[in-house]
C-alpha atoms as a PDB file:
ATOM      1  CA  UNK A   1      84.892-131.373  42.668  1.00  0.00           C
ATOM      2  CA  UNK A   2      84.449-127.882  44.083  1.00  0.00           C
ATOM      3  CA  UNK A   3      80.747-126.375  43.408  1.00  0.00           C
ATOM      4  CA  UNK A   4      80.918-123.305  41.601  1.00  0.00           C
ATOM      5  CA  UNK A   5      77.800-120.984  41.082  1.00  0.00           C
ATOM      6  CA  UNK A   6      76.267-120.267  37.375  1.00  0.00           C
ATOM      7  CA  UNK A   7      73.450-117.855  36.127  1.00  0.00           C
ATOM      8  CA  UNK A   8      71.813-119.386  32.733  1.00  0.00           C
ATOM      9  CA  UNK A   9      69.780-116.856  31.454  1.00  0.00           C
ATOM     10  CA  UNK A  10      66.627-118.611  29.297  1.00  0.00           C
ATOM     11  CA  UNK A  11      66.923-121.540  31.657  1.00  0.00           C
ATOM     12  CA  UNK A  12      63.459-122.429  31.167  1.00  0.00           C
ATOM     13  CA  UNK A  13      64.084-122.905  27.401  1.00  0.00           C
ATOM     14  CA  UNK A  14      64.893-125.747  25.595  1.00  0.00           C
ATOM     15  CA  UNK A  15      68.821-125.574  25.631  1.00  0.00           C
ATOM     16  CA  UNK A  16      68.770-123.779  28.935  1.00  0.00           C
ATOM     17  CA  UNK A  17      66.978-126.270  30.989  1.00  0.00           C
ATOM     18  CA  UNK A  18      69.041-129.136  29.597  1.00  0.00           C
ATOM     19  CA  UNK A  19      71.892-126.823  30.317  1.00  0.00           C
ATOM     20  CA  UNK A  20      70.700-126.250  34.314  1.00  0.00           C
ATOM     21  CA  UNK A  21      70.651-130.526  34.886  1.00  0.00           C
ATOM     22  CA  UNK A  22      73.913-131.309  33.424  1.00  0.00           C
ATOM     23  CA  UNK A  23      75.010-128.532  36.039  1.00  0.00           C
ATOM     24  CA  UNK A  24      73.281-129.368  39.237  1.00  0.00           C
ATOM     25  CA  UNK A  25      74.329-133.314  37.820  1.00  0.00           C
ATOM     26  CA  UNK A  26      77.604-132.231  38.433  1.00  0.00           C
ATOM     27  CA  UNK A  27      77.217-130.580  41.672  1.00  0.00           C
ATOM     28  CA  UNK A  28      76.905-126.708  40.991  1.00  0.00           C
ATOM     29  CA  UNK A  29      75.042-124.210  42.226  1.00  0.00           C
ATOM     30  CA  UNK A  30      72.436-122.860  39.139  1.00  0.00           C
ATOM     31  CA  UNK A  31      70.331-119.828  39.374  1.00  0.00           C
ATOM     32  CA  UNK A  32      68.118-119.091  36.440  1.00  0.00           C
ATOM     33  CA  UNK A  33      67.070-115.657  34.855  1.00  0.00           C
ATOM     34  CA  UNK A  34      63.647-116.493  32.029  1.00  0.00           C
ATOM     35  CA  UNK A  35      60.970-114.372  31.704  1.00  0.00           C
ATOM     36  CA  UNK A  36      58.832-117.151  30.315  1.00  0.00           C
ATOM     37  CA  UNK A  37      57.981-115.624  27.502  1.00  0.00           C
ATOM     38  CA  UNK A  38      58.932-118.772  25.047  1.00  0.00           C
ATOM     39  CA  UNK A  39      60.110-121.077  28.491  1.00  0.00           C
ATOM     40  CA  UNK A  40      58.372-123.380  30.194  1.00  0.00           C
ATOM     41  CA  UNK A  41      58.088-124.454  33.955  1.00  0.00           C
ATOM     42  CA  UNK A  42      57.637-128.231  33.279  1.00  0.00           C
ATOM     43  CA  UNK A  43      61.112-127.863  31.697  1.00  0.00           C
ATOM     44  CA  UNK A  44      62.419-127.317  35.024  1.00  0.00           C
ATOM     45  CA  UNK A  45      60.856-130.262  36.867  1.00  0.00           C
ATOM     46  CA  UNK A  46      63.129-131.453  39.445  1.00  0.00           C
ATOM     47  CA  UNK A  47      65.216-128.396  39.267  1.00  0.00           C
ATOM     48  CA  UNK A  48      67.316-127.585  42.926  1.00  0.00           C
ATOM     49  CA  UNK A  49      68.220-124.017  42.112  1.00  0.00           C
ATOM     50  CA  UNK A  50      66.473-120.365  42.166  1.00  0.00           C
ATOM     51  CA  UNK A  51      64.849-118.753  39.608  1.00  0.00           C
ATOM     52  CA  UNK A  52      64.360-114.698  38.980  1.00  0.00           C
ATOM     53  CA  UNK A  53      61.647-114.371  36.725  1.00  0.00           C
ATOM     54  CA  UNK A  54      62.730-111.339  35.309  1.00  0.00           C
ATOM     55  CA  UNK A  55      63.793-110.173  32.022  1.00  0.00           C
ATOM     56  CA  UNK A  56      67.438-109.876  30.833  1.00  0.00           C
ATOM     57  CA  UNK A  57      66.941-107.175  28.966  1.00  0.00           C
ATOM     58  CA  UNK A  58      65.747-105.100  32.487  1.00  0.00           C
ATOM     59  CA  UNK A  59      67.073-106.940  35.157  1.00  0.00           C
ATOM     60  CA  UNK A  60      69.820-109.294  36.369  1.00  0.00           C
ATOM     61  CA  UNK A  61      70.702-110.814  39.827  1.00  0.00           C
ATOM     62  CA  UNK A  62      72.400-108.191  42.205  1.00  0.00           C
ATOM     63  CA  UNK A  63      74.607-108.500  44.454  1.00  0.00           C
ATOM     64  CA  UNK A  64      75.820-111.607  43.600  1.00  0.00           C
ATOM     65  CA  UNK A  65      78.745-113.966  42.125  1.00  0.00           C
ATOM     66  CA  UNK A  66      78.867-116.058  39.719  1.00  0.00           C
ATOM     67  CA  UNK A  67      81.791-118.478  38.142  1.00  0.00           C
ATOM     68  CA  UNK A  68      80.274-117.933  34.429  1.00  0.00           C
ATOM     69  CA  UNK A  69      77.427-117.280  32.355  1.00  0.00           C
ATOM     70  CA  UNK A  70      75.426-119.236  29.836  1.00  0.00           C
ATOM     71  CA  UNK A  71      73.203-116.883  27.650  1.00  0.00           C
ATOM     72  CA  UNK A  72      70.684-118.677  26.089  1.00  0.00           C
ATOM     73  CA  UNK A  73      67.744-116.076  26.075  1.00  0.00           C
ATOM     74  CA  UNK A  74      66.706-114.626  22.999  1.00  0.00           C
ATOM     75  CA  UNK A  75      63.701-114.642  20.924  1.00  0.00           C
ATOM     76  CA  UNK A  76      64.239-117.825  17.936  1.00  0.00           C
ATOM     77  CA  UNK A  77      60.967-117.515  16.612  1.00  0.00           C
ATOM     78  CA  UNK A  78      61.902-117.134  12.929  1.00  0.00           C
ATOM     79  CA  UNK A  79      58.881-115.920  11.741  1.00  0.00           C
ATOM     80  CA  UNK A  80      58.810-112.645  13.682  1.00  0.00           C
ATOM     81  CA  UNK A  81      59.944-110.015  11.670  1.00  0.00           C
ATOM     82  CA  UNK A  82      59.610-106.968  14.273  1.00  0.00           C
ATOM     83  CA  UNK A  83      62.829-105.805  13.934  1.00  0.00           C
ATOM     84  CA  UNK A  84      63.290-103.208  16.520  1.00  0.00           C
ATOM     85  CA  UNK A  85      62.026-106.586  19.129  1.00  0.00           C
ATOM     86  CA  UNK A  86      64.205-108.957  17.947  1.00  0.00           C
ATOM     87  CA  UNK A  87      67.291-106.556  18.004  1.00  0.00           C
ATOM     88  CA  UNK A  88      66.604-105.160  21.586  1.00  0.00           C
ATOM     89  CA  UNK A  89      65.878-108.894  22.848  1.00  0.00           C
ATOM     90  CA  UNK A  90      68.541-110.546  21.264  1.00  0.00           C
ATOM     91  CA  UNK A  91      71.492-107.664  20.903  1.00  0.00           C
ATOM     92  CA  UNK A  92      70.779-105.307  23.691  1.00  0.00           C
ATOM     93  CA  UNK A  93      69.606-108.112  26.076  1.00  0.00           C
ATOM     94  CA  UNK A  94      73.211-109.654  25.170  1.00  0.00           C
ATOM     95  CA  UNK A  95      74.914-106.094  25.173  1.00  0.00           C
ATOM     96  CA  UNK A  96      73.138-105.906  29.199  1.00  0.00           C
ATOM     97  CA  UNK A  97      74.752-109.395  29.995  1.00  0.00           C
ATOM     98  CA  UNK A  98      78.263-108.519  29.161  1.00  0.00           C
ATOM     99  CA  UNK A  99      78.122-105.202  31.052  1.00  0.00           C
ATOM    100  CA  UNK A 100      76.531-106.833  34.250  1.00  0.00           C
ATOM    101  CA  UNK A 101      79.557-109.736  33.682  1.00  0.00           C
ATOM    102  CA  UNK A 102      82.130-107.239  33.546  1.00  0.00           C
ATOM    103  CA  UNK A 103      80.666-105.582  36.522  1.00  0.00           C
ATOM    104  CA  UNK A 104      80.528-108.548  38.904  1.00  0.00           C
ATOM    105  CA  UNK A 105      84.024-109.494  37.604  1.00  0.00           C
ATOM    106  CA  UNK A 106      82.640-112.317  35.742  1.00  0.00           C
ATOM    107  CA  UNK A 107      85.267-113.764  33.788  1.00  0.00           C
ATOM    108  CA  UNK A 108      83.496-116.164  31.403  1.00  0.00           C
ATOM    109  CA  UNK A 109      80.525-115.354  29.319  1.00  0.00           C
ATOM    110  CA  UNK A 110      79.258-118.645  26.878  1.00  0.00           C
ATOM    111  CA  UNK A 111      76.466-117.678  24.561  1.00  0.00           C
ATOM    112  CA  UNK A 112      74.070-118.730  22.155  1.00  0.00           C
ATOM    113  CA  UNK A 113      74.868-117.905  18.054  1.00  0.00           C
ATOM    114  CA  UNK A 114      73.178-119.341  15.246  1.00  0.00           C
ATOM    115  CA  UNK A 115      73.906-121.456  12.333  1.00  0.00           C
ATOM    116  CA  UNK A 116      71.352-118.635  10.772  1.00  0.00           C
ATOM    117  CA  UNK A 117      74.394-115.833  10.450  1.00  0.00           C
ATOM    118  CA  UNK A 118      75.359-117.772   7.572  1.00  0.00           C
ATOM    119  CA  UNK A 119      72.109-118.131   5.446  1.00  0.00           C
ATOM    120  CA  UNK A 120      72.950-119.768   2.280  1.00  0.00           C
ATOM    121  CA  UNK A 121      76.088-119.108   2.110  1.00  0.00           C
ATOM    122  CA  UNK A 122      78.745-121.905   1.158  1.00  0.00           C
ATOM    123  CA  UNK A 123      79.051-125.391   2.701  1.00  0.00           C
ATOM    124  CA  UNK A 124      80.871-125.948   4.947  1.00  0.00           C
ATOM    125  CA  UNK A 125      79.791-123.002   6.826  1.00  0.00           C
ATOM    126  CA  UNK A 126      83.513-121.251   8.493  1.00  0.00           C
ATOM    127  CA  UNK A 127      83.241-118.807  10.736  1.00  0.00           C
ATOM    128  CA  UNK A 128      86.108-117.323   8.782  1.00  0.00           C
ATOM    129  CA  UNK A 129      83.338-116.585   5.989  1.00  0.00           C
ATOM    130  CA  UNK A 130      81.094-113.326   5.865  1.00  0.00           C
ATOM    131  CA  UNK A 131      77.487-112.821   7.619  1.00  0.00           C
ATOM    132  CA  UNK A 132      74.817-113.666   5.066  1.00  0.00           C
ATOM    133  CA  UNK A 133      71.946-113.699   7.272  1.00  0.00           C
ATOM    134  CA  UNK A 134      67.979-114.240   5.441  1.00  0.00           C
ATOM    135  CA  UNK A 135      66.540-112.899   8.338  1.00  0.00           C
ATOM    136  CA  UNK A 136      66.573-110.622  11.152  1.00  0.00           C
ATOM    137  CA  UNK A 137      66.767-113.474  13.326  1.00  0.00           C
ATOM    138  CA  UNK A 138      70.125-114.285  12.063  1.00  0.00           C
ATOM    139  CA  UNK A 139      71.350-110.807  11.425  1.00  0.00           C
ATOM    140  CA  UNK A 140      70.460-110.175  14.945  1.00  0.00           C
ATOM    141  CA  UNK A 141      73.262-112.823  15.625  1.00  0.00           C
ATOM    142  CA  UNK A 142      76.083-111.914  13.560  1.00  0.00           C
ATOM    143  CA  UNK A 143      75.284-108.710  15.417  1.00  0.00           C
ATOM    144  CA  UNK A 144      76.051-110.386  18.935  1.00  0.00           C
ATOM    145  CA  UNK A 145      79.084-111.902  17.671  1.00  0.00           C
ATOM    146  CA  UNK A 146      79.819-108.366  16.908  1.00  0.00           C
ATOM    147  CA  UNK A 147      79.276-107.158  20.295  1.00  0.00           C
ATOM    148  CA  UNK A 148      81.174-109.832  21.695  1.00  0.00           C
ATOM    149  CA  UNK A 149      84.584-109.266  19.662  1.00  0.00           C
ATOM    150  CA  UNK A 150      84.435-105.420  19.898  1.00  0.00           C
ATOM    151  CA  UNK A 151      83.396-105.737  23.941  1.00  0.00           C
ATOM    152  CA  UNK A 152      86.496-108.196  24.656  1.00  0.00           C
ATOM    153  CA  UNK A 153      88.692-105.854  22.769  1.00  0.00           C
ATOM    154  CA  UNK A 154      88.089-103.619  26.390  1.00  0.00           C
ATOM    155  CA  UNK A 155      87.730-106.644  28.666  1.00  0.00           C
ATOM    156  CA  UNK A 156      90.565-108.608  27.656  1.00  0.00           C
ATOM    157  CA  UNK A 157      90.706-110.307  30.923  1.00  0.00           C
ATOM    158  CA  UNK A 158      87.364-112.353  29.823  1.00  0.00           C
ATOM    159  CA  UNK A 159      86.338-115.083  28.050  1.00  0.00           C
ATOM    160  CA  UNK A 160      83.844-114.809  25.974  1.00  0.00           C
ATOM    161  CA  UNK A 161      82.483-118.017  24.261  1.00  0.00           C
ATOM    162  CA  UNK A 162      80.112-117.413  21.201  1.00  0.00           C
ATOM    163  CA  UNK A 163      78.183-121.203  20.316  1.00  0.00           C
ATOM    164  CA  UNK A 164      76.900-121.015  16.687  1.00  0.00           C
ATOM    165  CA  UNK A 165      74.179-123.889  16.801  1.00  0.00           C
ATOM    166  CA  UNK A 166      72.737-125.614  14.027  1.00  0.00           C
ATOM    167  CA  UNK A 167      69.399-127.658  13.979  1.00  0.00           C
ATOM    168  CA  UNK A 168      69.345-128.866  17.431  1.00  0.00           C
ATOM    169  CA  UNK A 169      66.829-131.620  18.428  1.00  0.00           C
ATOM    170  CA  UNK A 170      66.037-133.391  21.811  1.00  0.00           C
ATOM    171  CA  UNK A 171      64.276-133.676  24.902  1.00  0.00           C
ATOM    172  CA  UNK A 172      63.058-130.134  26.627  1.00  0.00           C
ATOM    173  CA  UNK A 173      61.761-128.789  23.224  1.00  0.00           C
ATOM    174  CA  UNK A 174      58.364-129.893  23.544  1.00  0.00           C
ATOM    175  CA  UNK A 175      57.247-126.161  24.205  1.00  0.00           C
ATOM    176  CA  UNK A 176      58.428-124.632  21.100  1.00  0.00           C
ATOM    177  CA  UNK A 177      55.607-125.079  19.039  1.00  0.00           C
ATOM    178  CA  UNK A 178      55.991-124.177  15.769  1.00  0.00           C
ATOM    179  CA  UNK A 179      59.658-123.953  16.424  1.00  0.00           C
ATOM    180  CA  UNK A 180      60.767-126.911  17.512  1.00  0.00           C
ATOM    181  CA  UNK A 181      62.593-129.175  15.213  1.00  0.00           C
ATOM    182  CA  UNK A 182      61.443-131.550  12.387  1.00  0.00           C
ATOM    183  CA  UNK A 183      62.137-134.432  14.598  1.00  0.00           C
ATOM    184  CA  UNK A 184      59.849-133.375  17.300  1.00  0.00           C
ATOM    185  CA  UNK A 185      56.811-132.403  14.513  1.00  0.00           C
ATOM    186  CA  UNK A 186      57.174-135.402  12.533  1.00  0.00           C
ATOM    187  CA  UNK A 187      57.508-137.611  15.101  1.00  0.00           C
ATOM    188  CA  UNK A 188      54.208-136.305  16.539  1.00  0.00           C
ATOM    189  CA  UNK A 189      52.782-137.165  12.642  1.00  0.00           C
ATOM    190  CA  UNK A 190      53.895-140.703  12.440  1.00  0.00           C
ATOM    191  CA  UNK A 191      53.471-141.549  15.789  1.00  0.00           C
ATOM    192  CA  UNK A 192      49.382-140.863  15.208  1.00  0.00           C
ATOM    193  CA  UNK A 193      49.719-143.006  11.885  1.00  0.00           C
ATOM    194  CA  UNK A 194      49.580-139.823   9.587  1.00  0.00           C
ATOM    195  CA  UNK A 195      52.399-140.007   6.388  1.00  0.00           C
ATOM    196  CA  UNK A 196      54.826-137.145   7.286  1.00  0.00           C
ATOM    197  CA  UNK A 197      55.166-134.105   4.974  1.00  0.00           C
ATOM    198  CA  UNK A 198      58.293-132.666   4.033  1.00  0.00           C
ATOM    199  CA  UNK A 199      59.238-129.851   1.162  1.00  0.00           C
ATOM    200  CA  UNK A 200      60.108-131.611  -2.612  1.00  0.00           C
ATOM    201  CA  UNK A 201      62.076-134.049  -2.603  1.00  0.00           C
ATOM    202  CA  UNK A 202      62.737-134.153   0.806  1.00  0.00           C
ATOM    203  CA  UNK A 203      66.717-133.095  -0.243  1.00  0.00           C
ATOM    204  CA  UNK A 204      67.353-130.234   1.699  1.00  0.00           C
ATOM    205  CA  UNK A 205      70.142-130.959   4.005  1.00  0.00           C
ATOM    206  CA  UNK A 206      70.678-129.892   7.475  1.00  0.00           C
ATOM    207  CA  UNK A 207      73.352-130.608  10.228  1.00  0.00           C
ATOM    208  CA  UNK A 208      71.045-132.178  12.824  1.00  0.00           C
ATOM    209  CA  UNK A 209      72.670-131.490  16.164  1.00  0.00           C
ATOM    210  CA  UNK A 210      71.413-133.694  19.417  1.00  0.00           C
ATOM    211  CA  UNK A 211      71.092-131.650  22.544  1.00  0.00           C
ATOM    212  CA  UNK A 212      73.324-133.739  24.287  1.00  0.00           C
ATOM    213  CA  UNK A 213      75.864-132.796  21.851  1.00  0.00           C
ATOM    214  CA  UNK A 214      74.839-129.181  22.373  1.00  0.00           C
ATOM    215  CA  UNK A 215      75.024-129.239  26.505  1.00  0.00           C
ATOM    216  CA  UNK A 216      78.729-131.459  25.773  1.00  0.00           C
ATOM    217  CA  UNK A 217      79.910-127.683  23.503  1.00  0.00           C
ATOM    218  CA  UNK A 218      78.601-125.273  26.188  1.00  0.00           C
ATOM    219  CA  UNK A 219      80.806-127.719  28.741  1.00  0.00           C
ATOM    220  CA  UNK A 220      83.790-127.636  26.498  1.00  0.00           C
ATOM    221  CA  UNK A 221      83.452-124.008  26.381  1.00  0.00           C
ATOM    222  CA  UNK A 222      83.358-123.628  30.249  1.00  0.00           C
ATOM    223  CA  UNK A 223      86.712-126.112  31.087  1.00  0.00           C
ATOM    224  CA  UNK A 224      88.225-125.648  28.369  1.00  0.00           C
ATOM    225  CA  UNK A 225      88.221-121.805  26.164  1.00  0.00           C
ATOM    226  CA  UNK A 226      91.285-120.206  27.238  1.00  0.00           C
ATOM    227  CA  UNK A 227      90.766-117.051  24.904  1.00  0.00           C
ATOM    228  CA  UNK A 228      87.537-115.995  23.824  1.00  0.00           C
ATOM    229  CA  UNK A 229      85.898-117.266  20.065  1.00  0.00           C
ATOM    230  CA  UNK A 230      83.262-118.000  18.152  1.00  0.00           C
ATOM    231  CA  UNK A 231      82.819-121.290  16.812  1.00  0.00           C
ATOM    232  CA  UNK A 232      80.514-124.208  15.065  1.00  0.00           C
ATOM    233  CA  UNK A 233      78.418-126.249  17.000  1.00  0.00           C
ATOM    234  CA  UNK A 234      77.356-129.158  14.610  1.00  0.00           C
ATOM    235  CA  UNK A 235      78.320-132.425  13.527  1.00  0.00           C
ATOM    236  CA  UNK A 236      80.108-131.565  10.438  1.00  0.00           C
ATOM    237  CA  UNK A 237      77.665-134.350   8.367  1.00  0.00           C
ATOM    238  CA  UNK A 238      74.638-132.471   7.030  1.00  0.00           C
ATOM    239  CA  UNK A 239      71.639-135.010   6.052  1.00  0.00           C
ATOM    240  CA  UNK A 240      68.464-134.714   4.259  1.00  0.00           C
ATOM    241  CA  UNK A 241      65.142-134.720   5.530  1.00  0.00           C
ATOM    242  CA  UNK A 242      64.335-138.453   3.645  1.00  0.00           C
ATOM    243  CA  UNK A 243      67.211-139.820   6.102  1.00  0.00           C
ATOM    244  CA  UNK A 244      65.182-138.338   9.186  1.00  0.00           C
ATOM    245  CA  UNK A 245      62.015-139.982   7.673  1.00  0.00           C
ATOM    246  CA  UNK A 246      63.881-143.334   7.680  1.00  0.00           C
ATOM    247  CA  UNK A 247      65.229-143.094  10.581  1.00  0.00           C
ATOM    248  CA  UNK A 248      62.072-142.449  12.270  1.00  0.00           C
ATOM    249  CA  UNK A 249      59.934-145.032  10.831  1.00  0.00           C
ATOM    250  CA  UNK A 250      63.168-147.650  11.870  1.00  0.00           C
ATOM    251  CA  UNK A 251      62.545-146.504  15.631  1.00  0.00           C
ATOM    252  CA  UNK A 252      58.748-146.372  15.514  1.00  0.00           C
ATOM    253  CA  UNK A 253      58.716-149.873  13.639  1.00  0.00           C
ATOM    254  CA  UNK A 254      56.855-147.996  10.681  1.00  0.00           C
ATOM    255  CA  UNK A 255      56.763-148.100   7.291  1.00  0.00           C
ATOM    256  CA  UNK A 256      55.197-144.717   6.394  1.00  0.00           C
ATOM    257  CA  UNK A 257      54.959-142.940   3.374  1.00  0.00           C
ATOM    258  CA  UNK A 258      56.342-139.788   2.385  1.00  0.00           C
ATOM    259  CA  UNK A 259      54.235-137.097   1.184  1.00  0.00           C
ATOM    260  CA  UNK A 260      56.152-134.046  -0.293  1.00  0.00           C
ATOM    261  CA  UNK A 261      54.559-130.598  -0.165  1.00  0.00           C
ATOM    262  CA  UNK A 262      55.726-127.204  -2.152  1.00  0.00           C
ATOM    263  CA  UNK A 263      58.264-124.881  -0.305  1.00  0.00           C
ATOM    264  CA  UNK A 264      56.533-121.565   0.560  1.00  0.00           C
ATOM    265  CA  UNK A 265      59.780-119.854   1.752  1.00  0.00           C
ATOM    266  CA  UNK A 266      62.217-117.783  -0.088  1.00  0.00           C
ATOM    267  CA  UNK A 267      64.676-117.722   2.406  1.00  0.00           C
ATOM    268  CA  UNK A 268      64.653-121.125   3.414  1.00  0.00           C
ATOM    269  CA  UNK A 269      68.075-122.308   4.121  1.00  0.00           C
ATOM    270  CA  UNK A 270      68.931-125.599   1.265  1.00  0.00           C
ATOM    271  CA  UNK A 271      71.954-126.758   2.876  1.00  0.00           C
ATOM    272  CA  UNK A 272      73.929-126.286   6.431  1.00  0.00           C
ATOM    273  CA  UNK A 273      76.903-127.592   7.481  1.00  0.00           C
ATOM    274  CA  UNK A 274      79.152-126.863  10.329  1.00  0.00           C
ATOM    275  CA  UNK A 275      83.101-126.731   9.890  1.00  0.00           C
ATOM    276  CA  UNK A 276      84.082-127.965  12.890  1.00  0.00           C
ATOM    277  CA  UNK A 277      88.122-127.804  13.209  1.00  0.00           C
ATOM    278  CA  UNK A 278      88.072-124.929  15.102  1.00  0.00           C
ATOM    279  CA  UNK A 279      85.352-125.903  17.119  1.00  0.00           C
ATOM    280  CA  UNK A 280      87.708-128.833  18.261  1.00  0.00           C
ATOM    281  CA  UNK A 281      90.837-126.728  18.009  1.00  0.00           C
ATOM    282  CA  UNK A 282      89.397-123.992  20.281  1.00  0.00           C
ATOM    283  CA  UNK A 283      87.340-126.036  22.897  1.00  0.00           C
ATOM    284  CA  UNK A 284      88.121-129.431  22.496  1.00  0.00           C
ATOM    285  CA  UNK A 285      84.296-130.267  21.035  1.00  0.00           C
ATOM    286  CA  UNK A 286      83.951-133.429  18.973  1.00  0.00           C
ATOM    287  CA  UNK A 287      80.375-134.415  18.789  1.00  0.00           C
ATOM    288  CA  UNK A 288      78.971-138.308  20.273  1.00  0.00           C
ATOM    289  CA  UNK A 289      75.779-138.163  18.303  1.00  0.00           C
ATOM    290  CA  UNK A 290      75.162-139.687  14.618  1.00  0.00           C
ATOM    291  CA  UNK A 291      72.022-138.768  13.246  1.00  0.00           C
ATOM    292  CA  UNK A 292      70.690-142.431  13.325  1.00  0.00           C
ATOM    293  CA  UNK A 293      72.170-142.634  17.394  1.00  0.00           C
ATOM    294  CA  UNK A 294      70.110-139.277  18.213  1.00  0.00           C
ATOM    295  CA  UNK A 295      66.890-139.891  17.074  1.00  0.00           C
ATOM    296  CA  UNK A 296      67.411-143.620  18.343  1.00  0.00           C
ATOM    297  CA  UNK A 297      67.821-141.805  21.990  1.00  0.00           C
ATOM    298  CA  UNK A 298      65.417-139.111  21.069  1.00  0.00           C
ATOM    299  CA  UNK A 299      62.799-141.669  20.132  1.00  0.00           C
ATOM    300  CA  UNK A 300      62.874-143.646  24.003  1.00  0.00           C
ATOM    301  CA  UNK A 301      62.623-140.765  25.689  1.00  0.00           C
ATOM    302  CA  UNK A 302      59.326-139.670  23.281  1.00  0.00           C
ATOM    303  CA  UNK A 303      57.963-143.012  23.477  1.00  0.00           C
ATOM    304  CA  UNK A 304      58.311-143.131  27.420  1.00  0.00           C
ATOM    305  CA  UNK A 305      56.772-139.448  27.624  1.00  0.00           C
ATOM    306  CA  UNK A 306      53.707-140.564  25.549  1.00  0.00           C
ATOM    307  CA  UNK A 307      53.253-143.890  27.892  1.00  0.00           C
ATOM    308  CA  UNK A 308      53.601-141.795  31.215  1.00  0.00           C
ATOM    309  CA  UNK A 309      50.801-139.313  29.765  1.00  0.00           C
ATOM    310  CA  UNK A 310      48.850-141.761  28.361  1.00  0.00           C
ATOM    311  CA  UNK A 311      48.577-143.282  32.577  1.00  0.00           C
ATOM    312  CA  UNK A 312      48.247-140.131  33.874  1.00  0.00           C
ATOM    313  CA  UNK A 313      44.761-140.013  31.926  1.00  0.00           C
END
């Protein structure tokens, strides 16, 4: 196999870092652009590339060449509502990357989207179907996949790749705090004995999407877009948050009990679901990961984490 060179901006993130090994696993070249605002360093443990510590919103590698971009900076914290940040750091940030692309004669451009573009809108979620974002957050992604459609209208010799994820899970999110996924926060309940607490009746449903799923779209996306899209990034089988439960206490060997709390959000999403034929149509995606086979992997790698700390003191 021939290296090739990537930039990942937000390689210090959760997608990003997982993102930066599969790479180098494969024998490429990575540089990484994170600010660490949300990033972390320990995510990049063992990494063999460069990083600019710089923000993509000011400043982007010069004078150099790269085979394609992965864009997974951006602010996710849903529960900022400063409008004017999350629109500069997730629109104009995006709006700088395609420029300095197009620039360096770039040809492929693979970003991050959201499952949050469609709010509650219908199940399964198309990307056919209008924007119905409940936050800025979201509306600040239906605006990138904006920017992307009108900006390869005038660069029709790119690719650009638009990834709408839904709940991803998995190793590397351990520095998300509040924002990292239900798996990672109620594993960290059960695993000190305490009954995990979800919203009544525990019924919302969600399309729970492993990161290894996640890193196997972005790779699609690279080998195999030939014309530039947005599509799902999901497993097309939402589940509620009493399946998670059970499949946690199955993989911890526990039998704890579920305590159900009231819902303090209005927005809060009740159901997501990715449609996933054009996903599969466009890039040739088709997900590995059940539910029950994810949070089987997801617990080993938790459980070995905890031990190796747990010498360490």
């Amino acid at each position: 196999m021939t290296q090739k060179k990537y930039l990942i901006t937000g390689g210090a993130g959760f997608v990003g870092s997982n993102l930066a090994f599969e790479l180098e696993k494969q024998g490429h070249s990575v540089t990484i652009v994170d600010n660490f605002s949300s990033g972390h360093f320990k995510n990049l443990i063992g990494f063999k590339g460069d990083i600019v510590a710089a923000d993509v919103f000011d400043e982007l590698p010069q004078d150099d060449y790269f085979d394609a971009i992965f864009h997974e900076a951006a602010i996710t914290d849903t529960d900022i509502h400063d409008q004017k940040l999350m629109m500069e750091k997730n629109v104009e940030a995006f709006r700088n990357v395609l420029y300095y692309a197009a620039a360096n004669e770039i040809k492929k451009v693979i970003y991050a989207s959201s499952a949050a573009v469609y709010g509650n809108g219908d199940c399964p979620m198309n990307v056919a179907q209008p924007a119905k974002p409940e936050n800025i957050y979201g509306f600040s992604k239906a605006i990138m996949d904006n920017v992307a459609r009108e900006f390869v209208c005038d660069n029709r010799d790119m690719v650009i790749v638009g990834l709408r994820y839904f709940n991803v899970y998995g190793p590397g999110e351990y520095y998300k705090g509040k924002t990292a996924s239900m798996m990672y926060q109620l594993y960290n309940q059960m695993i000190k004995g305490y009954n995990p607490k979800i919203f009544k009746m525990g019924e919302q449903e969600r399309d729970f999407v492993y990161i290894k799923d996640v890193v196997k779209a972005n790779m699609c996306a690279l080998n195999n877009a030939k014309e530039s899209c947005v599509v799902n990034v999901g497993t097309g089988i939402p589940r509620n948050f009493n399946d998670v439960i059970k499949c946690l206490n199955k993989e911890l060997g526990t039998k704890l009990a579920t305590e159900y709390i009231e819902n303090p959000f209005s927005f809060y999403q009740l159901k997501t679901q990715a449609d996933i034929l054009l996903t599969t149509e466009k890039i040739g995606y088709k997900p590995d990961y059940t539910l029950e086979a994810g949070i089987e992997d997801y617990v080993k790698v938790l459980n070995a984490r905890n031990a190796k700390a747990t010498v360490k003191k």
